[in-house]
Protein backbone atom coordinates (compact mmCIF):
# COMPACT_ATOMS: atom_id res chain seq x y z
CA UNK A 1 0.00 0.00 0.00
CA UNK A 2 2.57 2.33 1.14
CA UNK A 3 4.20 2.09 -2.70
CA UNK A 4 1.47 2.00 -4.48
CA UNK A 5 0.76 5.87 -2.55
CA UNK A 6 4.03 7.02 -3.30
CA UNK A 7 3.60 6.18 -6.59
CA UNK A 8 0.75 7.86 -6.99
CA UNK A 9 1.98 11.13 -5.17
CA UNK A 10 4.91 11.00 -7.26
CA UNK A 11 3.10 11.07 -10.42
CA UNK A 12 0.49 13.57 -9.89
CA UNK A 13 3.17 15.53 -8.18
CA UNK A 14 5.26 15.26 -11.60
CA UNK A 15 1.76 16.00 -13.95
CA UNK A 16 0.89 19.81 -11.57
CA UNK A 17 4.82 20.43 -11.61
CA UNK A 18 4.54 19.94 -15.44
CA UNK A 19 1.81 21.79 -15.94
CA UNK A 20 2.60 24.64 -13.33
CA UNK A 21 5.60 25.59 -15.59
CA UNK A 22 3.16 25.31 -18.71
CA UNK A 23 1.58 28.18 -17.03
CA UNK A 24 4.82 30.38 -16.66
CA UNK A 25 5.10 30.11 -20.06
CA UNK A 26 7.84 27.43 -20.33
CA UNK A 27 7.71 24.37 -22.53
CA UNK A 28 8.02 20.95 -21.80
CA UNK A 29 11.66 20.62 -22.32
CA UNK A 30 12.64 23.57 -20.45
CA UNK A 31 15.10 23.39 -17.68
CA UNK A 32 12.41 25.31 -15.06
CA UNK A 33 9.33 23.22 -16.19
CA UNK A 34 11.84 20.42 -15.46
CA UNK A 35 13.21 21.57 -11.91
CA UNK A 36 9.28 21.99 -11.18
CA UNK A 37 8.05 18.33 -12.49
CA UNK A 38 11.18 17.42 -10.06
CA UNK A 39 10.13 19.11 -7.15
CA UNK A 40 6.76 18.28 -7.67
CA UNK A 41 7.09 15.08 -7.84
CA UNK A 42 9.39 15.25 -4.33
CA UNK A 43 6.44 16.84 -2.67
CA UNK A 44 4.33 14.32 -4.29
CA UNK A 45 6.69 11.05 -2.43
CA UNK A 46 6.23 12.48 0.72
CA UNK A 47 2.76 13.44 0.84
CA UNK A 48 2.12 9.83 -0.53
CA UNK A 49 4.11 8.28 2.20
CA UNK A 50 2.12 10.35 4.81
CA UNK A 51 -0.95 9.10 3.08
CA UNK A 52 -0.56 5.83 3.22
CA UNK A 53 1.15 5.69 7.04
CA UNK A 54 -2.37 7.13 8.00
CA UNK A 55 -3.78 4.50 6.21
CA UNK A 56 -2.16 1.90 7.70
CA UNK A 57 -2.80 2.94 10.89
């Protein structure tokens, strides 16, 4: 359970990091739109793992 979360996090946390540098105007190949899908996805992991330790519980 707890990887299937992550995953999860991860990848919507990738897609909104993607997209959020669509919206500055960057394309998908850009270095910032990259450093955001990154970071997004980062946020995504741990708010997956948080997730699924409450779930657990």
């Amino acid at each position: 359970m707890i990887k299937l979360c992550i995953f999860a996090g991860m990848t919507v946390g990738g897609i909104v990091g993607s997209l959020l540098g669509n919206v500055f105007g960057w394309g998908m190949f850009d270095l910032g739109s990259f450093f955001l899908s990154s970071l997004g996805s980062a946020i995504g992991v741990f708010v997956g793992w948080k997730i699924a330790r409450r779930l657990d519980e």
